[in-house]
N, C-alpha and C. Protein backbone atom coordinates (compact mmCIF):
# COMPACT_ATOMS: atom_id res chain seq x y z
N UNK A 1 0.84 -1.19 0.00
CA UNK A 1 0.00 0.00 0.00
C UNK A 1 0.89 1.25 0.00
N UNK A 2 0.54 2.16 -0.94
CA UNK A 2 1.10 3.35 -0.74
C UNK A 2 1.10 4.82 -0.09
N UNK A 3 1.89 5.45 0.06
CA UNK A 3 1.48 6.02 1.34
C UNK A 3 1.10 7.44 0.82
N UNK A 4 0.34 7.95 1.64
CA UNK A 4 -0.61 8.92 1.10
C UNK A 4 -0.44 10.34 1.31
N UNK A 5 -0.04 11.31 0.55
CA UNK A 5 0.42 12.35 0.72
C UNK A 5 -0.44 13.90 0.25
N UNK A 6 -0.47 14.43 0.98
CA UNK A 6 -1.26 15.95 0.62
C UNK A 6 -0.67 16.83 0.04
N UNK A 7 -0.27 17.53 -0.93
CA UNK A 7 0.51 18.61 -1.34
C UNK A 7 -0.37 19.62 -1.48
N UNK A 8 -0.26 20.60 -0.74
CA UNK A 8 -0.84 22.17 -0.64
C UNK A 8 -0.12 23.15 -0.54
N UNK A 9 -0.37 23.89 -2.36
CA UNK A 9 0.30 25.03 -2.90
C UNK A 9 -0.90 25.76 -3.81
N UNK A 10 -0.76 26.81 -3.18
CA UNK A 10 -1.75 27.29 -4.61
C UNK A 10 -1.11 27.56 -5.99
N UNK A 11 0.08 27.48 -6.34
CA UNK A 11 1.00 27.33 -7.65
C UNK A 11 0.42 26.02 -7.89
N UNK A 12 -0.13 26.04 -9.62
CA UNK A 12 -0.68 24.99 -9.85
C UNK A 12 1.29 24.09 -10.56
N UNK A 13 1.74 24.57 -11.01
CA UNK A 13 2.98 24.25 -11.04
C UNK A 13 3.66 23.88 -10.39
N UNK A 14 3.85 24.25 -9.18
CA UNK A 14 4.52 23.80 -8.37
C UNK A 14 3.79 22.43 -7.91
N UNK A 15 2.44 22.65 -7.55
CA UNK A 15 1.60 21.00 -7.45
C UNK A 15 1.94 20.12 -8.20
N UNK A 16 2.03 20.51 -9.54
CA UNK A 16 2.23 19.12 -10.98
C UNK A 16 3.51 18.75 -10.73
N UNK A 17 5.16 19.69 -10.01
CA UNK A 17 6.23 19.42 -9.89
C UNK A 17 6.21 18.24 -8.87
N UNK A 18 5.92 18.79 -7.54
CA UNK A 18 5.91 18.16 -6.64
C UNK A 18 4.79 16.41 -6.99
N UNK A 19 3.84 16.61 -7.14
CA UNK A 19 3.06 15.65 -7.60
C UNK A 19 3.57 14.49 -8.38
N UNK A 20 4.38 15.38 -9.38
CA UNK A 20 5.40 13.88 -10.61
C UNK A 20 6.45 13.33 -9.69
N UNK A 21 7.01 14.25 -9.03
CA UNK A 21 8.34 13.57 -8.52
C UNK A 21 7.89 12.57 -7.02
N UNK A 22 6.32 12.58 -6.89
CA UNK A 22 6.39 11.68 -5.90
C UNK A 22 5.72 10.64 -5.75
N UNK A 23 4.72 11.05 -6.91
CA UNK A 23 4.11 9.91 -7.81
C UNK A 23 5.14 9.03 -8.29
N UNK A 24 6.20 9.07 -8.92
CA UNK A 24 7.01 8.77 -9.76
C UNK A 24 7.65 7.65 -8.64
N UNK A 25 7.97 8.35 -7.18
CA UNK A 25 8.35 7.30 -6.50
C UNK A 25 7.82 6.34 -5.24
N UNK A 26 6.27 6.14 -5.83
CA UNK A 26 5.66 5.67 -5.78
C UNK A 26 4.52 5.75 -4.90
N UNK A 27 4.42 7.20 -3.75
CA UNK A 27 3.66 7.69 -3.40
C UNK A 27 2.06 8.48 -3.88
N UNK A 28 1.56 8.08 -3.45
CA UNK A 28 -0.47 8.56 -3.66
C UNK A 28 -0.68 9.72 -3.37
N UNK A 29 -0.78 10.47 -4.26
CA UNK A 29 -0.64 12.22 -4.07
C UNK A 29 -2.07 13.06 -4.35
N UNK A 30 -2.61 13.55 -3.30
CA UNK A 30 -3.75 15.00 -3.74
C UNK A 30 -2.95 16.33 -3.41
N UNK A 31 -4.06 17.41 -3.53
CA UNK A 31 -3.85 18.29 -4.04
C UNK A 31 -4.78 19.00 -3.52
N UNK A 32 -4.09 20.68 -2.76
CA UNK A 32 -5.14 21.16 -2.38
C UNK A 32 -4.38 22.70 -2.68
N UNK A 33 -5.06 23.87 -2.39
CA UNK A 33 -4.93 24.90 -3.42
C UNK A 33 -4.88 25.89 -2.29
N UNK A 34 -5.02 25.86 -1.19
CA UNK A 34 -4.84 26.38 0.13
C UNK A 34 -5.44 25.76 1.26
N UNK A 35 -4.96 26.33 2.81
CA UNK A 35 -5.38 25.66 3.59
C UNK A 35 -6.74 25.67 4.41
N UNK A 36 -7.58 26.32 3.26
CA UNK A 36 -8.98 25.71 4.24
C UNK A 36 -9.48 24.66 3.20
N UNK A 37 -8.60 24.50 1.88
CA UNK A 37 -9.24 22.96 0.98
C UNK A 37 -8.30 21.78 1.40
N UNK A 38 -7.17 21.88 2.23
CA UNK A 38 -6.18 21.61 3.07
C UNK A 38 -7.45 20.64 4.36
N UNK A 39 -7.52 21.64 5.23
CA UNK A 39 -8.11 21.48 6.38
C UNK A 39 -9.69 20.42 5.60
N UNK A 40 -10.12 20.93 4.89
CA UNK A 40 -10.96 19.81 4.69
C UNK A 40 -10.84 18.58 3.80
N UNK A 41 -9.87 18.74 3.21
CA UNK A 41 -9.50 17.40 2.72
C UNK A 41 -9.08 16.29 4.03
N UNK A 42 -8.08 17.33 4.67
CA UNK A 42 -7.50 16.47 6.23
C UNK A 42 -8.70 15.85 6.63
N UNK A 43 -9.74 16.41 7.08
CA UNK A 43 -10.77 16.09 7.91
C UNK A 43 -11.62 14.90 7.20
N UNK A 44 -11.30 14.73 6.07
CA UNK A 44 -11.91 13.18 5.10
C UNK A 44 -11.50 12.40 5.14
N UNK A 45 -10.03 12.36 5.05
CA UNK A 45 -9.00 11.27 4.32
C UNK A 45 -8.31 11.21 5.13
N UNK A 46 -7.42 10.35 5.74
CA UNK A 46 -6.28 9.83 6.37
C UNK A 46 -4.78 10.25 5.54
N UNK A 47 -4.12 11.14 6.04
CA UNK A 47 -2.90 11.36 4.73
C UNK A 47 -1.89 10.78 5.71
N UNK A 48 -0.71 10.43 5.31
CA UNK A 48 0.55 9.89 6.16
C UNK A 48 1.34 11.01 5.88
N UNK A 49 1.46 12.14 4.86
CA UNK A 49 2.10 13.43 5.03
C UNK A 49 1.64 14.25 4.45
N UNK A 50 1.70 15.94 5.38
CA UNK A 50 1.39 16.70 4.40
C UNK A 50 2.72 17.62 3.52
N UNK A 51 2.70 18.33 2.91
CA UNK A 51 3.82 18.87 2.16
C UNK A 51 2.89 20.62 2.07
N UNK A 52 3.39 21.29 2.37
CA UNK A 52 2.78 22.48 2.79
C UNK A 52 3.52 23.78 2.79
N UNK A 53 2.92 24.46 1.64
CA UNK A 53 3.57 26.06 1.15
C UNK A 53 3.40 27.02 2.06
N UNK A 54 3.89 28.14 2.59
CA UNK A 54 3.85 29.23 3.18
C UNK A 54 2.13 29.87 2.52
N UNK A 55 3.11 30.75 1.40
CA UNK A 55 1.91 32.15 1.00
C UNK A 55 0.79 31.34 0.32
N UNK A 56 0.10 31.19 0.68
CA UNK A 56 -1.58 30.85 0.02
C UNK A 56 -2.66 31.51 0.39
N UNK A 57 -3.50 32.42 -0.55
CA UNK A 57 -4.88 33.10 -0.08
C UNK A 57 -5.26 31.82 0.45
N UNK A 58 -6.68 32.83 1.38
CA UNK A 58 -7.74 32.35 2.25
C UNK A 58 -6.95 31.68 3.55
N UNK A 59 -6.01 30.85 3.86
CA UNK A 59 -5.37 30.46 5.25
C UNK A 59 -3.89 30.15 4.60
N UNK A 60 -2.85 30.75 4.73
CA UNK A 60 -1.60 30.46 4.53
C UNK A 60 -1.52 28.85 5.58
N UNK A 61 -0.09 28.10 5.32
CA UNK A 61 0.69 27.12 5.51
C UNK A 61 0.33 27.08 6.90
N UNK A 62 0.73 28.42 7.50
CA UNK A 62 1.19 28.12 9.51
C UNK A 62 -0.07 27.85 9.54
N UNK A 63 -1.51 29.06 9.17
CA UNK A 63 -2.25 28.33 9.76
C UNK A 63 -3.43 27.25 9.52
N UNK A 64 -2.95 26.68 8.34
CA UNK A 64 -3.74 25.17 8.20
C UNK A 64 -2.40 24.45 9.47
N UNK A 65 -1.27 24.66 9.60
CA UNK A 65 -0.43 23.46 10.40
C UNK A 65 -1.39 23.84 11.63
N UNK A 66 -1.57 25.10 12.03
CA UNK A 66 -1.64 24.95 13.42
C UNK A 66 -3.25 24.94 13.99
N UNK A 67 -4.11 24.92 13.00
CA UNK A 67 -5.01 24.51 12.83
C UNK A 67 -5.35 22.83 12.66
N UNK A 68 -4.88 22.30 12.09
CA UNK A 68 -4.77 20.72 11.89
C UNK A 68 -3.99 20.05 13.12
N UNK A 69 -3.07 20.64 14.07
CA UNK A 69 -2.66 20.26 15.29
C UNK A 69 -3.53 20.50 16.29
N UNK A 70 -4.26 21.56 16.28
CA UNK A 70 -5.29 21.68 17.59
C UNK A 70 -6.29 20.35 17.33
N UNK A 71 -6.71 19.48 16.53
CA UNK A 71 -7.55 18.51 15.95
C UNK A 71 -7.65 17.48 16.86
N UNK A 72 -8.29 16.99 17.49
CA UNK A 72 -8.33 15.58 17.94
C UNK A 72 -8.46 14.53 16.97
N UNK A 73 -7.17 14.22 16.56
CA UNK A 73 -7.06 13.11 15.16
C UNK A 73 -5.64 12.23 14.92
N UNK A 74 -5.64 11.74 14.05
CA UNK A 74 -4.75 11.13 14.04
C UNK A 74 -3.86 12.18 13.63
N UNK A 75 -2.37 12.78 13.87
CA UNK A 75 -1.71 13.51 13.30
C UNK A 75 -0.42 12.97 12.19
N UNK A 76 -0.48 13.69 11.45
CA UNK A 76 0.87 12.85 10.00
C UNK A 76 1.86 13.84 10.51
N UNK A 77 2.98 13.65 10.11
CA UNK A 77 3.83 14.88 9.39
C UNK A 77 3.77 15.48 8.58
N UNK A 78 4.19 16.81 8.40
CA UNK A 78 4.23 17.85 7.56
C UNK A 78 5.98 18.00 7.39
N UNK A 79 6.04 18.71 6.07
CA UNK A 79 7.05 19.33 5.68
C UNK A 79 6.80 20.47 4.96
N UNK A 80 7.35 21.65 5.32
CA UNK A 80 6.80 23.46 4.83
C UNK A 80 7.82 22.99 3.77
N UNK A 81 7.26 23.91 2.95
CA UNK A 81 8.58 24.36 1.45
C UNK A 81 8.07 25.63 1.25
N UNK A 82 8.82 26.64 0.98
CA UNK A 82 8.78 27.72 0.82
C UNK A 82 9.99 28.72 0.43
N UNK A 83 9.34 29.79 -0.35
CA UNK A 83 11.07 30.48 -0.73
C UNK A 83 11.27 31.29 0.25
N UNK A 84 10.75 31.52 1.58
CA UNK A 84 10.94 32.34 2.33
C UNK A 84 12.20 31.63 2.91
N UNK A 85 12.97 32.69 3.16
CA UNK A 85 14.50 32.07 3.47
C UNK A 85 14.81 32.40 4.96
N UNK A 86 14.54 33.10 5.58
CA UNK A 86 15.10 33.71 7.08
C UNK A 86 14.57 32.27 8.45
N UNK A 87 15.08 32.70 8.95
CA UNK A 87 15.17 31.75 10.05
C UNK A 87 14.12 32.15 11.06
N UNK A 88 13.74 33.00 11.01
CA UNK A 88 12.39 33.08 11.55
C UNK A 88 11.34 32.61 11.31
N UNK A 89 11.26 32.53 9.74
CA UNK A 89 10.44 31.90 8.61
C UNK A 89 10.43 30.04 9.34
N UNK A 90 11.34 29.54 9.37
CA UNK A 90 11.83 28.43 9.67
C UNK A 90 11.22 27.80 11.36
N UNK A 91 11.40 28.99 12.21
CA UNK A 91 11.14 28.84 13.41
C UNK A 91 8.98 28.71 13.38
N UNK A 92 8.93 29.57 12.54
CA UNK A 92 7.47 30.32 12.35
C UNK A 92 6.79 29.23 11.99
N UNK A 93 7.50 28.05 11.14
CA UNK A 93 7.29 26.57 10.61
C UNK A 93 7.32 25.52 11.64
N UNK A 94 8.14 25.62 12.44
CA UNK A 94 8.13 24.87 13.42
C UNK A 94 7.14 24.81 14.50
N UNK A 95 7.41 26.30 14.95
CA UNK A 95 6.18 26.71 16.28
C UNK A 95 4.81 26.33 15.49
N UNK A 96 4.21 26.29 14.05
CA UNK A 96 3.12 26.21 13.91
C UNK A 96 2.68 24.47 13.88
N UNK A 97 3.87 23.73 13.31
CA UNK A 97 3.64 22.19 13.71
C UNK A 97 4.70 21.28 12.64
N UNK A 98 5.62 21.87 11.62
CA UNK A 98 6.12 21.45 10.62
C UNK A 98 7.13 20.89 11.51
N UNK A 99 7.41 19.52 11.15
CA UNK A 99 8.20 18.68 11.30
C UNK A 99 9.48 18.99 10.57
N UNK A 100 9.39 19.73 9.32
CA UNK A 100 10.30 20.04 8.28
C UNK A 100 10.42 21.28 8.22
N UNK A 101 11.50 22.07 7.65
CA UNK A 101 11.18 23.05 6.80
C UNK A 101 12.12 23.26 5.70
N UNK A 102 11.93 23.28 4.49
CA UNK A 102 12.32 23.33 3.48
C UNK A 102 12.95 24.09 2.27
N UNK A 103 13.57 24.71 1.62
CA UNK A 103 13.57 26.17 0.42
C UNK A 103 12.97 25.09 -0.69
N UNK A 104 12.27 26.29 -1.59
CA UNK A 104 12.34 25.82 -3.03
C UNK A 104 12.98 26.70 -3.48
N UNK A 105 13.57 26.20 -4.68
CA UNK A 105 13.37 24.61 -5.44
C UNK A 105 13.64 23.50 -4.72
N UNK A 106 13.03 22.68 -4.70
CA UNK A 106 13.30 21.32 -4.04
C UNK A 106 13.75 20.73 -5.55
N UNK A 107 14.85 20.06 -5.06
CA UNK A 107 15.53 18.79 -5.82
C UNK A 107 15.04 17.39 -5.68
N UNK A 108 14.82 17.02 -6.82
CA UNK A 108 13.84 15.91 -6.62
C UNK A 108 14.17 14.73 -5.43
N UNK A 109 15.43 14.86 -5.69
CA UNK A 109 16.08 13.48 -4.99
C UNK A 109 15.94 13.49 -3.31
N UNK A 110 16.07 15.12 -3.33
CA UNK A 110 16.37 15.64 -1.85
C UNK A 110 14.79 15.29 -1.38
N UNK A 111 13.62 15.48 -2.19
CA UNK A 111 12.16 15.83 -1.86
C UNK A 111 11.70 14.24 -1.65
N UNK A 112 12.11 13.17 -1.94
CA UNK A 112 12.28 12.25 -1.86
C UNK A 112 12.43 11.29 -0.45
N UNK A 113 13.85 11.77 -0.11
CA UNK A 113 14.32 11.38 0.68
C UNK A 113 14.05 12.19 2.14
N UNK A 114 13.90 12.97 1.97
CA UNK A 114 12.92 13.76 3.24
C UNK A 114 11.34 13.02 3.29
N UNK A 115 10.78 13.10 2.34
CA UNK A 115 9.36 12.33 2.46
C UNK A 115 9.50 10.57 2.84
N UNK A 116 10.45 10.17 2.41
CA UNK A 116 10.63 9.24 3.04
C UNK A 116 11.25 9.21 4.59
N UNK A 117 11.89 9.86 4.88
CA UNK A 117 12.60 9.72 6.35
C UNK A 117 10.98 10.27 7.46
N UNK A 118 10.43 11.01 6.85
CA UNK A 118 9.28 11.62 7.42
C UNK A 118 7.98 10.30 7.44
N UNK A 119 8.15 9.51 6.41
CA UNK A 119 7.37 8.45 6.28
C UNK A 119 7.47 7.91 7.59
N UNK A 120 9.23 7.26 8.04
CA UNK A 120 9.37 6.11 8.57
C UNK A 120 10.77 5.38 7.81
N UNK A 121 10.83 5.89 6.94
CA UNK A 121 12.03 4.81 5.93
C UNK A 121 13.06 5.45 5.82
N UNK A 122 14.09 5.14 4.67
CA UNK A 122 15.17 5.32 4.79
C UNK A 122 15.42 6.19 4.20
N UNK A 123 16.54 7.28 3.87
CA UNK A 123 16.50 8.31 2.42
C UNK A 123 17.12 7.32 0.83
């Protein structure tokens, strides 16, 4: 069974990027366009990770994370990606619930092997 992953970006590009390269390695990928289609996809489906952009109208990244942590539910991991570069940015990812935090461009190999270590497995 494959393991089931959320990618939420409102860049429809960046979705199809992220989406091929993890489809490709063999992960079950949706798609959500910010975090209140985020927050209700969560609330349907069981995901084993989410993958989660900063800037998105209607609820940016922190707060679908820190919204989806207040939840009485099963919780996945997350990993932020974002071009925001400062370390506050990073901290701002953390305090909200990201297990990860990330720059884009993500390299495929690298996006990979983080989603896997975040799985449970190996890079």
């Amino acid at each position: 069974m494959s393991r089931h992953i959320l990618v939420v970006d409102d860049a429809a590009t960046v979705r199809l990027y992220h989406r091929s390269i993890l489809e490709a390695a063999g992960f079950a990928v949706d798609e959500a366009v910010n975090g209140i289609e985020a927050l209700e996809k969560a609330f349907s489906t069981a995901y084993d990770l989410y993958l989660v952009d900063v800037n998105m109208p209607k609820l940016d990244g922190y707060g679908f994370l820190r919204e989806l942590r207040r939840q009485d539910m099963p919780q996945a991991p997350a990993l932020m990606i974002s071009t925001e570069a400062g370390s506050h940015d990073r901290s701002a990812a953390l305090i909200a619930g990201a297990n990860l935090y990330f720059l884009k461009p993500t390299r495929p190999d690298e996006l990979v092997a983080y989603c896997s270590l975040l799985l449970g497995g190996s890079a």
